[in-house]
N, C-alpha and C. Protein backbone atom coordinates (compact mmCIF):
# COMPACT_ATOMS: atom_id res chain seq x y z
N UNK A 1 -40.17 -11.64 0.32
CA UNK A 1 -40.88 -10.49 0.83
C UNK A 1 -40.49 -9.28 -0.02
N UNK A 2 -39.64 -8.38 0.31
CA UNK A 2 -39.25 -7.18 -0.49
C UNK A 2 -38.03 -7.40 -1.13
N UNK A 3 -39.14 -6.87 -2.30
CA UNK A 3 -38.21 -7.16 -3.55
C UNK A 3 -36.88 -6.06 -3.94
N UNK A 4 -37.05 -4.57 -3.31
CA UNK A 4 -35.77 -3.66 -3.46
C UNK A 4 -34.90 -4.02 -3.12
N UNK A 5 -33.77 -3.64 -4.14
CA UNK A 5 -32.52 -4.16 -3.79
C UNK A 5 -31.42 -2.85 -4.13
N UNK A 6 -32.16 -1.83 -4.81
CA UNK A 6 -31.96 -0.55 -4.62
C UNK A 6 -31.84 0.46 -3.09
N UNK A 7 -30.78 0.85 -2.84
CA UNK A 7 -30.51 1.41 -1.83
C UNK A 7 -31.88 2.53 -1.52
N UNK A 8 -32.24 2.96 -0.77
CA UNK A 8 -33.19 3.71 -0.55
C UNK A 8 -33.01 4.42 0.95
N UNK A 9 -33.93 5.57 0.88
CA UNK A 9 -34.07 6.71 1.85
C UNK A 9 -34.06 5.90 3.14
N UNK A 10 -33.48 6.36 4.11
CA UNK A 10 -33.88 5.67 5.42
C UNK A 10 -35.01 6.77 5.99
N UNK A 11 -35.65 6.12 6.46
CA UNK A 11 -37.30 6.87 6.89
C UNK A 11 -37.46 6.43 8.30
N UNK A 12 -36.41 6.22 8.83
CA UNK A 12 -36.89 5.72 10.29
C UNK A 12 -36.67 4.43 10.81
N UNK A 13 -36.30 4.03 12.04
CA UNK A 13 -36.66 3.01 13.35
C UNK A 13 -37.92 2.75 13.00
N UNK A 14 -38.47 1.45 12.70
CA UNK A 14 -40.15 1.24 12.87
C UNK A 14 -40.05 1.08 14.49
N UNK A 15 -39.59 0.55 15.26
CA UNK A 15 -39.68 0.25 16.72
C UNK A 15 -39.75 1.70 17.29
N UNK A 16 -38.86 3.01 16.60
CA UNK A 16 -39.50 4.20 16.66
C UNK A 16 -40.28 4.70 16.58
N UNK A 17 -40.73 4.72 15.27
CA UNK A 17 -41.86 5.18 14.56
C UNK A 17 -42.82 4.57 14.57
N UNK A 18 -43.46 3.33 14.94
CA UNK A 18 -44.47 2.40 15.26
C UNK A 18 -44.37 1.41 16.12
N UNK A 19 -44.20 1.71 17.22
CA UNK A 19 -44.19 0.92 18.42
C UNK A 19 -45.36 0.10 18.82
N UNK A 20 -46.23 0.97 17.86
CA UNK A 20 -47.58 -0.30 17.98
C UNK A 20 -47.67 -1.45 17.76
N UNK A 21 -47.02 -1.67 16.44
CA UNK A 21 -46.41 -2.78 15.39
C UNK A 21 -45.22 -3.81 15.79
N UNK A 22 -44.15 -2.87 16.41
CA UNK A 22 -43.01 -3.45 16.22
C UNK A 22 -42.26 -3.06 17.58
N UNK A 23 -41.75 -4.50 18.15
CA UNK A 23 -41.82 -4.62 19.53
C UNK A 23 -40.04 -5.08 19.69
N UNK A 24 -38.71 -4.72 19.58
CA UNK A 24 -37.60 -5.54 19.94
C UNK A 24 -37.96 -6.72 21.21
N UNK A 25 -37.35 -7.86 20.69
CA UNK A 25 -37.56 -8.69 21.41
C UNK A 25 -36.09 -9.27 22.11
N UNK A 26 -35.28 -8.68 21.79
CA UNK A 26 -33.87 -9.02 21.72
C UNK A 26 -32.65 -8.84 21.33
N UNK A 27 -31.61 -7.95 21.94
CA UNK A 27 -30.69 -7.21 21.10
C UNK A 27 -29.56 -7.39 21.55
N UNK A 28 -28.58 -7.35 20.48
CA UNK A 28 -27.18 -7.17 20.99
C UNK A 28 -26.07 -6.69 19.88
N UNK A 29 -24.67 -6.65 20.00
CA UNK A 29 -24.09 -6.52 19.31
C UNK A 29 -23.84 -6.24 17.80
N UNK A 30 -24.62 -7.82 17.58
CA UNK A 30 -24.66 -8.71 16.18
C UNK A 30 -26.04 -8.53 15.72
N UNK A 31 -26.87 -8.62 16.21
CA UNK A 31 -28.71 -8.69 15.67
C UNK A 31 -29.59 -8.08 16.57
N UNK A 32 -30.63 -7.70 15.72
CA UNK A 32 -31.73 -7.15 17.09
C UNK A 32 -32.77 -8.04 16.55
N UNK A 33 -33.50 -8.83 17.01
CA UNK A 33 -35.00 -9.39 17.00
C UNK A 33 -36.09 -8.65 17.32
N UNK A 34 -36.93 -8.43 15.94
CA UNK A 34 -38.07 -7.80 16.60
C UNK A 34 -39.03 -8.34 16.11
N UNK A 35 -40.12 -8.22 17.03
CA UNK A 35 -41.51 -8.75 17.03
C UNK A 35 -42.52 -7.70 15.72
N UNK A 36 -43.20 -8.40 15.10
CA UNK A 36 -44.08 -7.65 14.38
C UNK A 36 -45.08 -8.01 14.32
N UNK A 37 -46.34 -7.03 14.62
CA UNK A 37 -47.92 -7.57 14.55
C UNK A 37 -48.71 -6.73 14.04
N UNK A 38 -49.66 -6.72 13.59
CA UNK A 38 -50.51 -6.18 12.63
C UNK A 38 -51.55 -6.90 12.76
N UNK A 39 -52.83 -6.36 12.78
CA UNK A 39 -54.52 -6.66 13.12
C UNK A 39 -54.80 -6.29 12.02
N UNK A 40 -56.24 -6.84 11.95
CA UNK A 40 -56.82 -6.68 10.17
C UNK A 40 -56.89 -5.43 9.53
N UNK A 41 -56.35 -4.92 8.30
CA UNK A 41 -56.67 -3.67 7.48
C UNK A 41 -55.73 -2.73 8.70
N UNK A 42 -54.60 -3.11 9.37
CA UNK A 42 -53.59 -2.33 9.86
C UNK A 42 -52.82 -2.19 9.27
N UNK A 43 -52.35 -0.17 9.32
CA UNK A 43 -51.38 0.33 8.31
C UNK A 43 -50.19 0.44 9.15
N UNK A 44 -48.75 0.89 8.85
CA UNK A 44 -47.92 1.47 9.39
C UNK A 44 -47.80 3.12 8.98
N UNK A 45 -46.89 3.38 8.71
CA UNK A 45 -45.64 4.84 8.48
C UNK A 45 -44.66 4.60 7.60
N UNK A 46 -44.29 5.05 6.85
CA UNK A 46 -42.90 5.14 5.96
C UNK A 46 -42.08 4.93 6.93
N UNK A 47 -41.00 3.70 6.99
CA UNK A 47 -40.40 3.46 8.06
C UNK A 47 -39.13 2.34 6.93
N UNK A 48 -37.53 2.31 7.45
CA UNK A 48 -36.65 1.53 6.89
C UNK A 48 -36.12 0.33 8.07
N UNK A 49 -36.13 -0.89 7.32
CA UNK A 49 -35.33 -1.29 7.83
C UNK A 49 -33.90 -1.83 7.09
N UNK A 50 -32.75 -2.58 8.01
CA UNK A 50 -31.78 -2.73 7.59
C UNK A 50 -31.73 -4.36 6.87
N UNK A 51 -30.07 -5.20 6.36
CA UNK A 51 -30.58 -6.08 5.74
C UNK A 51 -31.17 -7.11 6.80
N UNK A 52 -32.06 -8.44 6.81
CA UNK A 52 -32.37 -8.76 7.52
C UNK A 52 -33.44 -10.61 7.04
N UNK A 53 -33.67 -11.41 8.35
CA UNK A 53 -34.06 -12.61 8.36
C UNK A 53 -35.25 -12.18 8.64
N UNK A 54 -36.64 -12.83 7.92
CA UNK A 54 -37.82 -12.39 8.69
C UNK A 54 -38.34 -14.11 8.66
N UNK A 55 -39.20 -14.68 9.95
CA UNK A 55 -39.58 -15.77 9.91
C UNK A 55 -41.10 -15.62 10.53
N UNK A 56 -41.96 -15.99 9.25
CA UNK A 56 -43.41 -15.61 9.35
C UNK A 56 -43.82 -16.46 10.85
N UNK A 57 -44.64 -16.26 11.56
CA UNK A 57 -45.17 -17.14 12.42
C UNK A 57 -47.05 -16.80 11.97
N UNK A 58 -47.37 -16.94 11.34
CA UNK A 58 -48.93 -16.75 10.50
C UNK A 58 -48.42 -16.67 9.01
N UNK A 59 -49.72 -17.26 8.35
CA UNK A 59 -49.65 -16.56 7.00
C UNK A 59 -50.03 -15.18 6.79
N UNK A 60 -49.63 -14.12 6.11
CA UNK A 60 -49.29 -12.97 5.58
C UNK A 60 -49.76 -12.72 4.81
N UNK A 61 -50.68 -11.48 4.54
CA UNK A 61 -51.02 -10.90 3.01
C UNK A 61 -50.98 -9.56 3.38
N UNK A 62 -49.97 -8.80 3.11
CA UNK A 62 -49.63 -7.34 3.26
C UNK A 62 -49.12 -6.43 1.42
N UNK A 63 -49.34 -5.17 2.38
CA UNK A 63 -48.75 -4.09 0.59
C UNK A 63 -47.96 -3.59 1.04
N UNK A 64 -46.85 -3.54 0.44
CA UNK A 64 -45.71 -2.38 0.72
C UNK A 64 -45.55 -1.43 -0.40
N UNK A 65 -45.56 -0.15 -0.11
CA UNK A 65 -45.76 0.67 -0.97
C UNK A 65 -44.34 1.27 -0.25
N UNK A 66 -43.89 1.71 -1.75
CA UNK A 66 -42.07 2.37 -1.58
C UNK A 66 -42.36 3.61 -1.78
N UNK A 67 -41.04 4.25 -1.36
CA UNK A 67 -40.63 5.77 -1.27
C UNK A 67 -41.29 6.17 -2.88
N UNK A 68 -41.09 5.50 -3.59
CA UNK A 68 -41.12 5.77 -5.31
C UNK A 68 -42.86 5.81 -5.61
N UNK A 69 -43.17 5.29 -4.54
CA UNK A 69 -44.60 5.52 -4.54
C UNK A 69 -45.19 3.93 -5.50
N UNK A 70 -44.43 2.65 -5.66
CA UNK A 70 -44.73 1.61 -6.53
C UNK A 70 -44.96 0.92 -4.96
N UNK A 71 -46.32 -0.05 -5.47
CA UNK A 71 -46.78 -0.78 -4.71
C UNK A 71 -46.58 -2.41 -4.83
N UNK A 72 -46.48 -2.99 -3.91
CA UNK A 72 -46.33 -4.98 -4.02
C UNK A 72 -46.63 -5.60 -3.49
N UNK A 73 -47.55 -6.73 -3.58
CA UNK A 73 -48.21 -7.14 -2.58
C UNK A 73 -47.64 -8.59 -2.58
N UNK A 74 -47.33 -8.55 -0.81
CA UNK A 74 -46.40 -9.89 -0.64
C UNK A 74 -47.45 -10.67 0.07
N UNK A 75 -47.38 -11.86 0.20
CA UNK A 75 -48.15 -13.38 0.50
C UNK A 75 -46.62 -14.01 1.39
N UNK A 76 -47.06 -14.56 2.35
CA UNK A 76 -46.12 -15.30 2.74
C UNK A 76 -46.88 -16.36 3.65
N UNK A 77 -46.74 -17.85 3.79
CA UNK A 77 -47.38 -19.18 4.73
C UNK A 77 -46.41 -18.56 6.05
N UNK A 78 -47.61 -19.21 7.05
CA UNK A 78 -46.47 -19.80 7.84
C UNK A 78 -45.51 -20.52 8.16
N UNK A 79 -44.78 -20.25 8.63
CA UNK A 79 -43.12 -21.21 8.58
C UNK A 79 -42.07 -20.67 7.41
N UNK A 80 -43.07 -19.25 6.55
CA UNK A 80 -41.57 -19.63 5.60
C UNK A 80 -40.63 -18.48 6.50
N UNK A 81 -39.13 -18.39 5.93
CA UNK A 81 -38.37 -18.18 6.20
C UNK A 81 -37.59 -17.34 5.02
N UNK A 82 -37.36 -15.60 5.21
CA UNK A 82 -37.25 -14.89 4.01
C UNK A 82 -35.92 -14.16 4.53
N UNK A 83 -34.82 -14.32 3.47
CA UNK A 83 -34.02 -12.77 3.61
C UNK A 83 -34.36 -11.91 2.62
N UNK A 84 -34.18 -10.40 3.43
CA UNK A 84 -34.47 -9.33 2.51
C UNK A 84 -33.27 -8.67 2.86
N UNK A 85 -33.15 -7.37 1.93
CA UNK A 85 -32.13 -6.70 1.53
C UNK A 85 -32.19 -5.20 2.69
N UNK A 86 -31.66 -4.47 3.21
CA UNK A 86 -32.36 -3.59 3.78
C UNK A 86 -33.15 -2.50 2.50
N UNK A 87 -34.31 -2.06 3.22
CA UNK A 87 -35.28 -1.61 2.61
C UNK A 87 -36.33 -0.83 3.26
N UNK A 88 -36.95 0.27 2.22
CA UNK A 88 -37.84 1.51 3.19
C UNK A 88 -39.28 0.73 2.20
N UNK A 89 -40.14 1.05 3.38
CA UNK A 89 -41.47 0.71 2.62
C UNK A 89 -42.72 1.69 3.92
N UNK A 90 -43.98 1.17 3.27
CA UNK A 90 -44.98 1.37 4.42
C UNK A 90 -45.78 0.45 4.30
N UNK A 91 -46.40 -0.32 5.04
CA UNK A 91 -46.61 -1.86 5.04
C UNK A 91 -48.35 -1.56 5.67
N UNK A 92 -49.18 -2.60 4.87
CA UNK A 92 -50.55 -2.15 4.94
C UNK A 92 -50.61 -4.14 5.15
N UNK A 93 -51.45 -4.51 6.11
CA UNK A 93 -52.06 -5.51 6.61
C UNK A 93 -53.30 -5.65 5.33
N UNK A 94 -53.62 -6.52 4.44
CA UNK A 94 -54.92 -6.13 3.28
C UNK A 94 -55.68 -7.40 3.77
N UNK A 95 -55.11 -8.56 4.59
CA UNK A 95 -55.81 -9.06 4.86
C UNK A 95 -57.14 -8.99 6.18
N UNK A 96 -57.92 -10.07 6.47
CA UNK A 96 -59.08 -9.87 6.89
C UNK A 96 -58.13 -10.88 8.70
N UNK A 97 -57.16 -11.39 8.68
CA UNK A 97 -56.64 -11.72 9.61
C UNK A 97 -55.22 -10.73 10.03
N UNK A 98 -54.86 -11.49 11.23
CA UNK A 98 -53.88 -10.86 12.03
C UNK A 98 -52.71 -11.62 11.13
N UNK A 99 -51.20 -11.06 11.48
CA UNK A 99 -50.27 -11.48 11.27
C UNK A 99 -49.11 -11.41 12.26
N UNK A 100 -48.24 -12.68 12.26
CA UNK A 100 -47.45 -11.89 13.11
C UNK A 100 -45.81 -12.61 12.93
N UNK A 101 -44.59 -11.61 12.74
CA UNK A 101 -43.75 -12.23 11.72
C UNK A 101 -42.67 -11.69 12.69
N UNK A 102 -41.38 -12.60 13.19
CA UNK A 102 -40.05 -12.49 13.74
C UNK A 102 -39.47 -11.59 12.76
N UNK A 103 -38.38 -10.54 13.14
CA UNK A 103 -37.98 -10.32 11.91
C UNK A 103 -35.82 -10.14 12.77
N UNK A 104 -35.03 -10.82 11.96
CA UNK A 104 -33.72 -10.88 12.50
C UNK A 104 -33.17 -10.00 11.81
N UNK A 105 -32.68 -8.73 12.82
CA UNK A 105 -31.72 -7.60 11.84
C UNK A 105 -30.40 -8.10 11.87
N UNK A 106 -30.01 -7.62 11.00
CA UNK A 106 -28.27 -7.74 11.07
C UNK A 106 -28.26 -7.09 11.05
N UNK A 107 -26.75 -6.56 12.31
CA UNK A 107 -25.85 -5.34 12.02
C UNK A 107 -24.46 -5.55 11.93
N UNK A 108 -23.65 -4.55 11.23
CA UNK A 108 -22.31 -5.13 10.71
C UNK A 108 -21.94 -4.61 11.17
C-alpha cells in the first residue's frame, strides 16, 4: 500500500477527521482496529496514520496523494494482507466499486 517511509506531518485522527470513512472497531492498550469504507469516486482529508497491518476485505483501487503533493495509485485483491509504515496521505476511492479494508494500528 504506502510506499513512505519518510517521516511525515501528522495531519490528524482519520476516525477524527473522517468518521464517515473510518469507524474504530476495537481498541486497547496494544492496537486499535479500524474499519474503513469508501463508496465509488469517495475522497477523504489529509489525515495520518501510525505504523500499521491493513487486511483488504474487497479489492481496492485508490490514490493517495502526500503532503509533498506526489500522487500513487495503490491496487490491492482481496485477502491481501499489507504492512505499512506510519504515514500522512489523502486517499481518493478512483474506482467504480466500494471498498472496504481492516486496518491494525500499532501502538508502542
Amino acid at each position: 500500500m504506502a510506499t513512505a517511509r519518510v517521516p511525515q506531518p501528522n495531519a490528524g485522527d482519520p476516525v477524527k477527521v473522517d468518521s464517515r470513512h473510518y469507524t474504530v472497531e476495537f481498541e486497547n492498550e496494544r492496537v486499535r482496529v479500524v474499519r474503513i469504507k469508501y463508496g465509488p469516486g469517495e475522497k477523504s482529508v489529509m489525515h495520518s496514520h501510525p505504523e500499521s497491518v491493513a487486511v483488504f476485505l474487497t479489492d481496492a483501487h485508490a490514490r493517495f496523494t502526500y503532503p509533498d503533493g506526489r500522487a500513487e495509485d495503490i491496487n490491492a485483491s482481496a485477502g491481501t494482507v499489507q504492512h505499512m509504515d506510519a504515514f500522512t496521505h489523502l486517499p481518493e476511492n478512483v474506482s467504480k466499486n466500494s471498498f472496504e479494508v481492516i486496518q491494525i494500528e500499532l501502538k508502542r
